[in-house]
PDB file of N, CA and C in Angstrom:
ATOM      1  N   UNK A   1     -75.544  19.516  45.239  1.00  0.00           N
ATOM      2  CA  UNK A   1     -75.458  20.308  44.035  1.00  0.00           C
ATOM      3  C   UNK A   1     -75.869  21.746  44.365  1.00  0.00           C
ATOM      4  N   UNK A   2     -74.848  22.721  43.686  1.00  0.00           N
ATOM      5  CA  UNK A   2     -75.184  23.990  43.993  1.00  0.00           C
ATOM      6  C   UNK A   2     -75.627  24.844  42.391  1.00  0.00           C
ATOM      7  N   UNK A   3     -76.529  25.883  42.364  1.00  0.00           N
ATOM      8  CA  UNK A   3     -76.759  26.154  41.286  1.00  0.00           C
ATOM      9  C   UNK A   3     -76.729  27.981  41.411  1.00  0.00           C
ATOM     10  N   UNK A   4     -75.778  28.462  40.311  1.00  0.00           N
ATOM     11  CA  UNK A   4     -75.961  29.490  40.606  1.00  0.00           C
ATOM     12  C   UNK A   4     -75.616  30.225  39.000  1.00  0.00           C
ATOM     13  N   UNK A   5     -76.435  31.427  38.447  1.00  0.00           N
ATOM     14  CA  UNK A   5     -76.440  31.813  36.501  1.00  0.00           C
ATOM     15  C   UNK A   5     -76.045  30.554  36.160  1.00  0.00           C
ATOM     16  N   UNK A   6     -77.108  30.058  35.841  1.00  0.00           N
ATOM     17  CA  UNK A   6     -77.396  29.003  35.127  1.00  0.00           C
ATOM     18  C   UNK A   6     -75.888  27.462  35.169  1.00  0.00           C
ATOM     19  N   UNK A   7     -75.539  27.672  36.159  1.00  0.00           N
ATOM     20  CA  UNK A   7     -74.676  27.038  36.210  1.00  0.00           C
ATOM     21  C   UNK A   7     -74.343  25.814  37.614  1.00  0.00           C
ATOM     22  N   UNK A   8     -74.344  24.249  37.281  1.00  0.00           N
ATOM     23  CA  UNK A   8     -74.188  23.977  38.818  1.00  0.00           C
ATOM     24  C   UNK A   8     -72.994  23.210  38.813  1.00  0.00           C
ATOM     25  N   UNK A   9     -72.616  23.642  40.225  1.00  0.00           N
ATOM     26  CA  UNK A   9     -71.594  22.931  41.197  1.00  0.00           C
ATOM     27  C   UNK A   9     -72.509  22.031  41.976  1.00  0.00           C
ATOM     28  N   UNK A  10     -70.770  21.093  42.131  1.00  0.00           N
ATOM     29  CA  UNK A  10     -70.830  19.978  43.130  1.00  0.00           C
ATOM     30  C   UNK A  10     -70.042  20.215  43.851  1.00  0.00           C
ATOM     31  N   UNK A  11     -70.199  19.502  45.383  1.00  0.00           N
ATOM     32  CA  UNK A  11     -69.233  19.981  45.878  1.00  0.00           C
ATOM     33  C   UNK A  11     -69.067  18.224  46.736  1.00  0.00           C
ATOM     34  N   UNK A  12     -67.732  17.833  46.344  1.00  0.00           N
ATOM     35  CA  UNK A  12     -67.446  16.797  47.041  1.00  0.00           C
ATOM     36  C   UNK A  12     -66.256  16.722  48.028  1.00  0.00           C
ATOM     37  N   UNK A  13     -65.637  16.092  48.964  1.00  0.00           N
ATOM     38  CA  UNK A  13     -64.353  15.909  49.940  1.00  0.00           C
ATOM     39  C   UNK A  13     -63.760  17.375  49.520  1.00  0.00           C
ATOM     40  N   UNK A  14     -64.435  18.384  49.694  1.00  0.00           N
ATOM     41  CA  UNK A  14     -64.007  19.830  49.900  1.00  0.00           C
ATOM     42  C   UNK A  14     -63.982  20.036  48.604  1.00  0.00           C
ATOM     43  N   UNK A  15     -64.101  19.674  47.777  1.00  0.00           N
ATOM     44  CA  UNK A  15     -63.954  20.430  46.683  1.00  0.00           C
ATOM     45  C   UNK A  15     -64.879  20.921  45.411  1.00  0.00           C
ATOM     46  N   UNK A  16     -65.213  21.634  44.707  1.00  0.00           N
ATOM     47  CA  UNK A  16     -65.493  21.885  43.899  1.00  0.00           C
ATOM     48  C   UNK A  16     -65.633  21.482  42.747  1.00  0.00           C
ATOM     49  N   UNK A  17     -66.822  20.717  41.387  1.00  0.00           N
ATOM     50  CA  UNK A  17     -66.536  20.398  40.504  1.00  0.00           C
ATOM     51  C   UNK A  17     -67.575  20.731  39.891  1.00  0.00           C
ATOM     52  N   UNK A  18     -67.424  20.894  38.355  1.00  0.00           N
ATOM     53  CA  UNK A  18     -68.445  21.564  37.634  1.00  0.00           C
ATOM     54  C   UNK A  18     -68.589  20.227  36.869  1.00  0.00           C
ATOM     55  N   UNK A  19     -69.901  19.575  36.078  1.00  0.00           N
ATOM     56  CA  UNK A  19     -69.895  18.999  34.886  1.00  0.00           C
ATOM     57  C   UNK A  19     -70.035  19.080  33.527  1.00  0.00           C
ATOM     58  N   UNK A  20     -68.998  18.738  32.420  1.00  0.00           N
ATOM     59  CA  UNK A  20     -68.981  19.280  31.237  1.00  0.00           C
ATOM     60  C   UNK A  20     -68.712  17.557  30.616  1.00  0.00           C
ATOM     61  N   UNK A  21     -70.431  18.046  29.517  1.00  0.00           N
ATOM     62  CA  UNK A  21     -71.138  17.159  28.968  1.00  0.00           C
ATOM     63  C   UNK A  21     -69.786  16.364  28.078  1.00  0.00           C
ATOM     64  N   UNK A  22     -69.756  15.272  27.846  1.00  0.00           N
ATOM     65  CA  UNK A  22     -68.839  14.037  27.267  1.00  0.00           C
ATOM     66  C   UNK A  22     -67.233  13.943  27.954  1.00  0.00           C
ATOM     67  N   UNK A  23     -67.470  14.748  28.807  1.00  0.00           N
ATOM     68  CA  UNK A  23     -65.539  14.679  29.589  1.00  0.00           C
ATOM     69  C   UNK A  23     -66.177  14.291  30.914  1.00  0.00           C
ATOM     70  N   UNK A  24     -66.760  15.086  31.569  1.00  0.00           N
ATOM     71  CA  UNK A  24     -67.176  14.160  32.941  1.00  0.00           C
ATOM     72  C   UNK A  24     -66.754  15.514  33.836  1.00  0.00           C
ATOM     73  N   UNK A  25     -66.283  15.322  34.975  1.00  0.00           N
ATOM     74  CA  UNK A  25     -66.819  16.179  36.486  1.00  0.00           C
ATOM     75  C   UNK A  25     -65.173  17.105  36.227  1.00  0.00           C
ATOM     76  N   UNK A  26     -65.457  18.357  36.456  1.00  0.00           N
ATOM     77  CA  UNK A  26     -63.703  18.918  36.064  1.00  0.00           C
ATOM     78  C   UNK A  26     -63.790  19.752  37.540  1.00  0.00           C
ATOM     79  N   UNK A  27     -62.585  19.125  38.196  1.00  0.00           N
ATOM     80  CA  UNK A  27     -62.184  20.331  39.442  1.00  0.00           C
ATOM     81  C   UNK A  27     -62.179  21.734  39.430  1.00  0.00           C
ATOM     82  N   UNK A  28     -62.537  22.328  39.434  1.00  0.00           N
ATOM     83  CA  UNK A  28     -62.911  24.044  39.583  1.00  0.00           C
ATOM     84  C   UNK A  28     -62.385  24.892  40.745  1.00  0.00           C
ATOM     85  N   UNK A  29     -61.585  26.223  40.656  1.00  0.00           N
ATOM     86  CA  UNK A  29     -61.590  27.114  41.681  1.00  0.00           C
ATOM     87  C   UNK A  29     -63.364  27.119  42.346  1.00  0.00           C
ATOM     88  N   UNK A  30     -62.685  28.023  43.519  1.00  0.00           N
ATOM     89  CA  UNK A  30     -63.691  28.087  44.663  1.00  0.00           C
ATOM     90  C   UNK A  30     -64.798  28.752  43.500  1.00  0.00           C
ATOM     91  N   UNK A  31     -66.324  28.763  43.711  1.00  0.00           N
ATOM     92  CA  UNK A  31     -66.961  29.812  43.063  1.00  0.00           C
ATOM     93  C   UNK A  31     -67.070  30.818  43.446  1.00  0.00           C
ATOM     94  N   UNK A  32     -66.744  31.627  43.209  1.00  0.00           N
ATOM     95  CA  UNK A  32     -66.749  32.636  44.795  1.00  0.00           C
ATOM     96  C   UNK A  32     -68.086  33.951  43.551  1.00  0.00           C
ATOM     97  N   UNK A  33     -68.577  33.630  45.311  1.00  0.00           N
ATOM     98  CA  UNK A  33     -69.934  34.915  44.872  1.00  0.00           C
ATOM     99  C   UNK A  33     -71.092  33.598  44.672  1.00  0.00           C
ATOM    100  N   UNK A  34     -71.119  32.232  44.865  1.00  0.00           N
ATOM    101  CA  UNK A  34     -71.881  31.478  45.540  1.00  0.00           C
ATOM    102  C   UNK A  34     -72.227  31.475  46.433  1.00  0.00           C
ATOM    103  N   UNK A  35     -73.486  31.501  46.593  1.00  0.00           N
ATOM    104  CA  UNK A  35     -74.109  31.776  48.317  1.00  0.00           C
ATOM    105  C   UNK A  35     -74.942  30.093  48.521  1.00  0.00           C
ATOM    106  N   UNK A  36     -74.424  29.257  49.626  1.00  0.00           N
ATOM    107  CA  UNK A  36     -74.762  28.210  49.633  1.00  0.00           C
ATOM    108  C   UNK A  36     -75.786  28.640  51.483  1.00  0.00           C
ATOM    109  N   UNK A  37     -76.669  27.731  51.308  1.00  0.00           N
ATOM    110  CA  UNK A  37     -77.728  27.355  52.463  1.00  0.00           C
ATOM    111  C   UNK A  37     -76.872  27.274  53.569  1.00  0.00           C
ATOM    112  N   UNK A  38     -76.009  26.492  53.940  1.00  0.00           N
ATOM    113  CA  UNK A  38     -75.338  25.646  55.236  1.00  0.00           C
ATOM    114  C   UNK A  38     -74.236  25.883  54.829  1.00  0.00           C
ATOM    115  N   UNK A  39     -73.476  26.007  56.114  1.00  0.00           N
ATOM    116  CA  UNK A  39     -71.979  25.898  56.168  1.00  0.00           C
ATOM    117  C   UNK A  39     -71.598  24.263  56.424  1.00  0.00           C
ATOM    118  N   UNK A  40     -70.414  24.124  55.542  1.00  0.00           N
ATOM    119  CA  UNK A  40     -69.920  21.994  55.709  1.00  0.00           C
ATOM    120  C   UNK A  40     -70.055  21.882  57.044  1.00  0.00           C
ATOM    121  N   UNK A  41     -70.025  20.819  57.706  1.00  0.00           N
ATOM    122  CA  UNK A  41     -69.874  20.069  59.039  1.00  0.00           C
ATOM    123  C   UNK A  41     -68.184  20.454  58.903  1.00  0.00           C
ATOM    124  N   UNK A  42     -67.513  20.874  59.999  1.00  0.00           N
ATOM    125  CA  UNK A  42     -65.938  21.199  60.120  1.00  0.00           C
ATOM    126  C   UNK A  42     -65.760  22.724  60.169  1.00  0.00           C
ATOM    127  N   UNK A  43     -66.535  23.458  59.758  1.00  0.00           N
ATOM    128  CA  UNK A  43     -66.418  24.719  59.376  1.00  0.00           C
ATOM    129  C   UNK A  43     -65.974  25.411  60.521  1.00  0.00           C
ATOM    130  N   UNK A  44     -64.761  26.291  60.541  1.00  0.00           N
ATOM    131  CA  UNK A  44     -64.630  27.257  62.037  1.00  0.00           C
ATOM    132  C   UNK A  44     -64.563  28.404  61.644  1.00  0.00           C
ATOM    133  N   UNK A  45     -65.367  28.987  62.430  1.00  0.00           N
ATOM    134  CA  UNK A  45     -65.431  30.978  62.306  1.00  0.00           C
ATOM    135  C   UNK A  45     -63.888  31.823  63.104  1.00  0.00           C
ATOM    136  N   UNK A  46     -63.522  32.219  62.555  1.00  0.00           N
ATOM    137  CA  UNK A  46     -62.709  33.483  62.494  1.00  0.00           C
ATOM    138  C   UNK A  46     -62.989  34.786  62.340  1.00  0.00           C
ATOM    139  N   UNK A  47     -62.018  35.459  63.269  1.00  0.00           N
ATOM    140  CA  UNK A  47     -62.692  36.978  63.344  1.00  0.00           C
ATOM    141  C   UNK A  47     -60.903  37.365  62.155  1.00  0.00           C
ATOM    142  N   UNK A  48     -61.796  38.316  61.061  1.00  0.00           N
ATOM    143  CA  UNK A  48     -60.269  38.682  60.562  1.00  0.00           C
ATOM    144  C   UNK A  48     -60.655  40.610  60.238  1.00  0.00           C
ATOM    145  N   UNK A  49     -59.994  41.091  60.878  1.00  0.00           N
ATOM    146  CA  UNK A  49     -60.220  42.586  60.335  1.00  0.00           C
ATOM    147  C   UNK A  49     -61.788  42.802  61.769  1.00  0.00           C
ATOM    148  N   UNK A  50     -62.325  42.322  62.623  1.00  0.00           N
ATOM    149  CA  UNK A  50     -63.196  42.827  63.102  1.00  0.00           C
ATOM    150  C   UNK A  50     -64.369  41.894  62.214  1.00  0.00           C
ATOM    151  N   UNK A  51     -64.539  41.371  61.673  1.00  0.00           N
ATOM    152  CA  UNK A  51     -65.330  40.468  60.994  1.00  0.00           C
ATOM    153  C   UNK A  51     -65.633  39.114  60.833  1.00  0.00           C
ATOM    154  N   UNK A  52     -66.297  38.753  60.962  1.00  0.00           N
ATOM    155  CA  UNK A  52     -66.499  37.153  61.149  1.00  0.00           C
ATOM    156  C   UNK A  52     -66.530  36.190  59.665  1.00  0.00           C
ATOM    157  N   UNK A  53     -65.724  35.209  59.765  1.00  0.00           N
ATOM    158  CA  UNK A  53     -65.431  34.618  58.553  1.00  0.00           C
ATOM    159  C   UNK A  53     -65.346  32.999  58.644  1.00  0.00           C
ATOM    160  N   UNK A  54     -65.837  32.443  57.927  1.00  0.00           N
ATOM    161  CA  UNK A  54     -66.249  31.154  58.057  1.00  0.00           C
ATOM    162  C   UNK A  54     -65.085  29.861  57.234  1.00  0.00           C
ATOM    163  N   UNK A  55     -64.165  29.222  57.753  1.00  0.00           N
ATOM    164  CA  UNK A  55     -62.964  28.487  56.903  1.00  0.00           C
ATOM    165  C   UNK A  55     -63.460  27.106  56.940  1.00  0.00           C
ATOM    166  N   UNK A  56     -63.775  26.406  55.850  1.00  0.00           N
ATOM    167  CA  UNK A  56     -63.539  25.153  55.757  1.00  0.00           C
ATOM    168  C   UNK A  56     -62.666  24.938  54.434  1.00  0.00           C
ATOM    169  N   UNK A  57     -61.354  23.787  54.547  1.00  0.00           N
ATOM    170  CA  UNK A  57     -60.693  23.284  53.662  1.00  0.00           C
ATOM    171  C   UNK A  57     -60.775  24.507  52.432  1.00  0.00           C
ATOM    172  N   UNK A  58     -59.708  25.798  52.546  1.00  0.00           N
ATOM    173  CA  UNK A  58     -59.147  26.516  51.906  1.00  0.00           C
ATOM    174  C   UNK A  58     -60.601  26.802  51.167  1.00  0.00           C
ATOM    175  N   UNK A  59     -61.598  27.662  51.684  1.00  0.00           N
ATOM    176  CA  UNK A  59     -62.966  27.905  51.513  1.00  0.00           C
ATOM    177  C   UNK A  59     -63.146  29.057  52.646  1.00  0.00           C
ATOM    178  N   UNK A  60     -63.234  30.155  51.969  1.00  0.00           N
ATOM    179  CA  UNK A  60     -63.730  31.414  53.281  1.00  0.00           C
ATOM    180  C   UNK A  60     -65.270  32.208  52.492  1.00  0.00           C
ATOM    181  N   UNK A  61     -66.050  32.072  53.725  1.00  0.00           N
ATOM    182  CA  UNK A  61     -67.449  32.071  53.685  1.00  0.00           C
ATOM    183  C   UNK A  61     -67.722  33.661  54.490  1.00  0.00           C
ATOM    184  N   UNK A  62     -68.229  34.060  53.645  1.00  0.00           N
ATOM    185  CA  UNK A  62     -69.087  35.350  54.703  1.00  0.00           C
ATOM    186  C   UNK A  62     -70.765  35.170  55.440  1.00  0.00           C
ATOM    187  N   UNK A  63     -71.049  35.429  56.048  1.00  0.00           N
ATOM    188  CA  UNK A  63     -72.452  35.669  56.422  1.00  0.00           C
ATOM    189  C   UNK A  63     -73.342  36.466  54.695  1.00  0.00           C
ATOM    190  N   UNK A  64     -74.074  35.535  54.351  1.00  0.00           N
ATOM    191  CA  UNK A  64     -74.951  36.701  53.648  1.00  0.00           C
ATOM    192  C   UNK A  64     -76.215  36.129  54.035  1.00  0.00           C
ATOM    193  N   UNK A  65     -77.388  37.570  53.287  1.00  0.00           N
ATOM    194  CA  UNK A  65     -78.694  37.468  53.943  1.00  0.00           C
ATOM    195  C   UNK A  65     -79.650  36.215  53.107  1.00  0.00           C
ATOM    196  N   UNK A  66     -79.020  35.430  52.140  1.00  0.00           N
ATOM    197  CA  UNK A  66     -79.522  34.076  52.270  1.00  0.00           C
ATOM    198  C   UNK A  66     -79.144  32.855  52.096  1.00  0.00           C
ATOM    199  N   UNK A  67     -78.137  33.148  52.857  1.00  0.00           N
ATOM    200  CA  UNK A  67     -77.125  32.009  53.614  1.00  0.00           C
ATOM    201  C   UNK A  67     -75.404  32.277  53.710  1.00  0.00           C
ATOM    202  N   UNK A  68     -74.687  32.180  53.240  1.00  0.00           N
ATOM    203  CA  UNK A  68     -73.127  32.292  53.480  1.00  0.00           C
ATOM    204  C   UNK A  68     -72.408  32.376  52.234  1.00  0.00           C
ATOM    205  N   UNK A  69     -71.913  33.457  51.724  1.00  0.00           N
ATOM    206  CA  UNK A  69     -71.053  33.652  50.423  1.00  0.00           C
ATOM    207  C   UNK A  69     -69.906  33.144  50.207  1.00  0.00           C
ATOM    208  N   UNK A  70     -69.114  32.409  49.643  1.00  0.00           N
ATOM    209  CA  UNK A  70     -67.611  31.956  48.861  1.00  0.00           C
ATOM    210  C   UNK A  70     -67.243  32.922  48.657  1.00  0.00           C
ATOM    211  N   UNK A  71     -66.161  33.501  49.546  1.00  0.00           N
ATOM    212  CA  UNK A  71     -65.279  34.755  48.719  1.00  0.00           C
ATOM    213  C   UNK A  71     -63.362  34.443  48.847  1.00  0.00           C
ATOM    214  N   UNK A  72     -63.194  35.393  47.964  1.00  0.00           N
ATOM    215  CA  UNK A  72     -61.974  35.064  48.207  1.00  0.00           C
ATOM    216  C   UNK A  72     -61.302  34.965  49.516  1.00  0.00           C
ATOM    217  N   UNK A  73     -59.853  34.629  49.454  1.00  0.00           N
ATOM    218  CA  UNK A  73     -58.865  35.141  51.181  1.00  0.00           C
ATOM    219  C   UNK A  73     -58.862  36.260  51.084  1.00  0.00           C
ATOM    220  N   UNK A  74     -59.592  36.372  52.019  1.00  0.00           N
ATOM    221  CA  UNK A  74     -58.968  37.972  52.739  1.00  0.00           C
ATOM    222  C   UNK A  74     -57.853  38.421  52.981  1.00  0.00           C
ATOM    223  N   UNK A  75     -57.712  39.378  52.798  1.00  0.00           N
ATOM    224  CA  UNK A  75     -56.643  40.177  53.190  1.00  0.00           C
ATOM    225  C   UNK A  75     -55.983  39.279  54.398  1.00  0.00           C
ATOM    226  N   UNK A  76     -54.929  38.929  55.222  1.00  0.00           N
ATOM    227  CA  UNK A  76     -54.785  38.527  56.629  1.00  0.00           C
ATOM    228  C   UNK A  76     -53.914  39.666  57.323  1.00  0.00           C
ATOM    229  N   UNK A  77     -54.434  39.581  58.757  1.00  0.00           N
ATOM    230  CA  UNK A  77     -53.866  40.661  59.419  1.00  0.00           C
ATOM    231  C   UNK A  77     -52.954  40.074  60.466  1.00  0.00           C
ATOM    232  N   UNK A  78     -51.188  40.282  60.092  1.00  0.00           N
ATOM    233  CA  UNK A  78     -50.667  39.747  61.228  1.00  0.00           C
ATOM    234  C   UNK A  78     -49.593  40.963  61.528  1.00  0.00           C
ATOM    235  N   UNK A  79     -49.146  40.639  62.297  1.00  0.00           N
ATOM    236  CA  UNK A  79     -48.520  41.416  63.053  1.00  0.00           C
ATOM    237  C   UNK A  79     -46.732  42.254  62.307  1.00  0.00           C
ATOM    238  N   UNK A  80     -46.284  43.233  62.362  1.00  0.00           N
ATOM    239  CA  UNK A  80     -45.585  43.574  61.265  1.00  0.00           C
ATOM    240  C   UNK A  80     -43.809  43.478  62.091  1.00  0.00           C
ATOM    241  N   UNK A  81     -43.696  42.650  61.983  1.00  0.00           N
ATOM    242  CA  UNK A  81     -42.188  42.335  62.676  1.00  0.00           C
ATOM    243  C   UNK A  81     -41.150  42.806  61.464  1.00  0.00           C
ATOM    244  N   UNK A  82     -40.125  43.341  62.247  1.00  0.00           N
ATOM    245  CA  UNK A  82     -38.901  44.077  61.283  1.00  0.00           C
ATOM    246  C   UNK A  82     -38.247  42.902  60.620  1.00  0.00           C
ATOM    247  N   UNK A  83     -37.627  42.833  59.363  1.00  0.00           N
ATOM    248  CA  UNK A  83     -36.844  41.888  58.804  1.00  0.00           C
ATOM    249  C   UNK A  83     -35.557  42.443  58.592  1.00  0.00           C
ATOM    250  N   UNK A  84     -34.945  40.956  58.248  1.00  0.00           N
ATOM    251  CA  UNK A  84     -33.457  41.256  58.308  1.00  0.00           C
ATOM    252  C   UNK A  84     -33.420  41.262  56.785  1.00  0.00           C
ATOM    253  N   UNK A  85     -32.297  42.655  56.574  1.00  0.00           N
ATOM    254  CA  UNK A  85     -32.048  43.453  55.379  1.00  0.00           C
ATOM    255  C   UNK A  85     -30.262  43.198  55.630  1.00  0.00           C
ATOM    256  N   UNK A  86     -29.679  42.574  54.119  1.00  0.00           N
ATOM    257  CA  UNK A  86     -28.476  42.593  54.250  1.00  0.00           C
ATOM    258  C   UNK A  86     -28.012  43.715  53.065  1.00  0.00           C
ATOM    259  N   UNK A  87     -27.061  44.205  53.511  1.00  0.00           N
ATOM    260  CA  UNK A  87     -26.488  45.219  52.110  1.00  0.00           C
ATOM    261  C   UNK A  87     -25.227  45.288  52.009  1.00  0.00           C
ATOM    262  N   UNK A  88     -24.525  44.567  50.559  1.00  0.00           N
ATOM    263  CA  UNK A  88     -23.022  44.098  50.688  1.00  0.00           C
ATOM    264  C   UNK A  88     -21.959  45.412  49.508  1.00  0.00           C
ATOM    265  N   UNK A  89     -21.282  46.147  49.835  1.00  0.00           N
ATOM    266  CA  UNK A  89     -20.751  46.704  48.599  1.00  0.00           C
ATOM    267  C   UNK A  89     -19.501  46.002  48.930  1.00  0.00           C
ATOM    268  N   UNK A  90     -18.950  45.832  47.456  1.00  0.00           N
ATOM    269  CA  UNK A  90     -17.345  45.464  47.389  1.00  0.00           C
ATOM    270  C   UNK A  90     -16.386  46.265  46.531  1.00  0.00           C
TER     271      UNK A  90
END
């Protein structure tokens, strides 16, 4: 269980769930701007932009100073290959 403004997550088989009293456990986006203790068991670091970034199961983690933040996807940086452009007049 994670608790963060007055609010807690669970986090089970990767995912996210909040509980709301008489319905039961509801799947939730990432929380992002949760800072959890430990990174999951599976977790692999990536460098993206010069920066180190932490991925488990569609979950990107930053380093923070008391423990590892949920933030969104980053930006990704790949490489800018030309595409094919067709242009038909008749």
């Amino acid at each position: 269980m994670f608790r963060s403004k007055n609010t807690q997550y669970y986090f089970s088989n990767g995912y996210f769930y909040h509980h709301v009293r008489n319905v039961g456990y509801i799947w939730i986006e990432n929380p992002y701007g949760l800072v959890i203790d430990l990174l999951p068991q599976g977790t692999v670091m990536m460098m993206i932009g010069g920066r180190p970034y932490y991925y488990f199961n569609n979950i990107y983690f930053v380093a923070h100073p008391f423990g590892f933040e949920i933030v969104k996807l980053p930006v990704r940086y790949y490489e800018v290959r030309p595409s094919i452009h067709f242009s038909v007049n008749f």
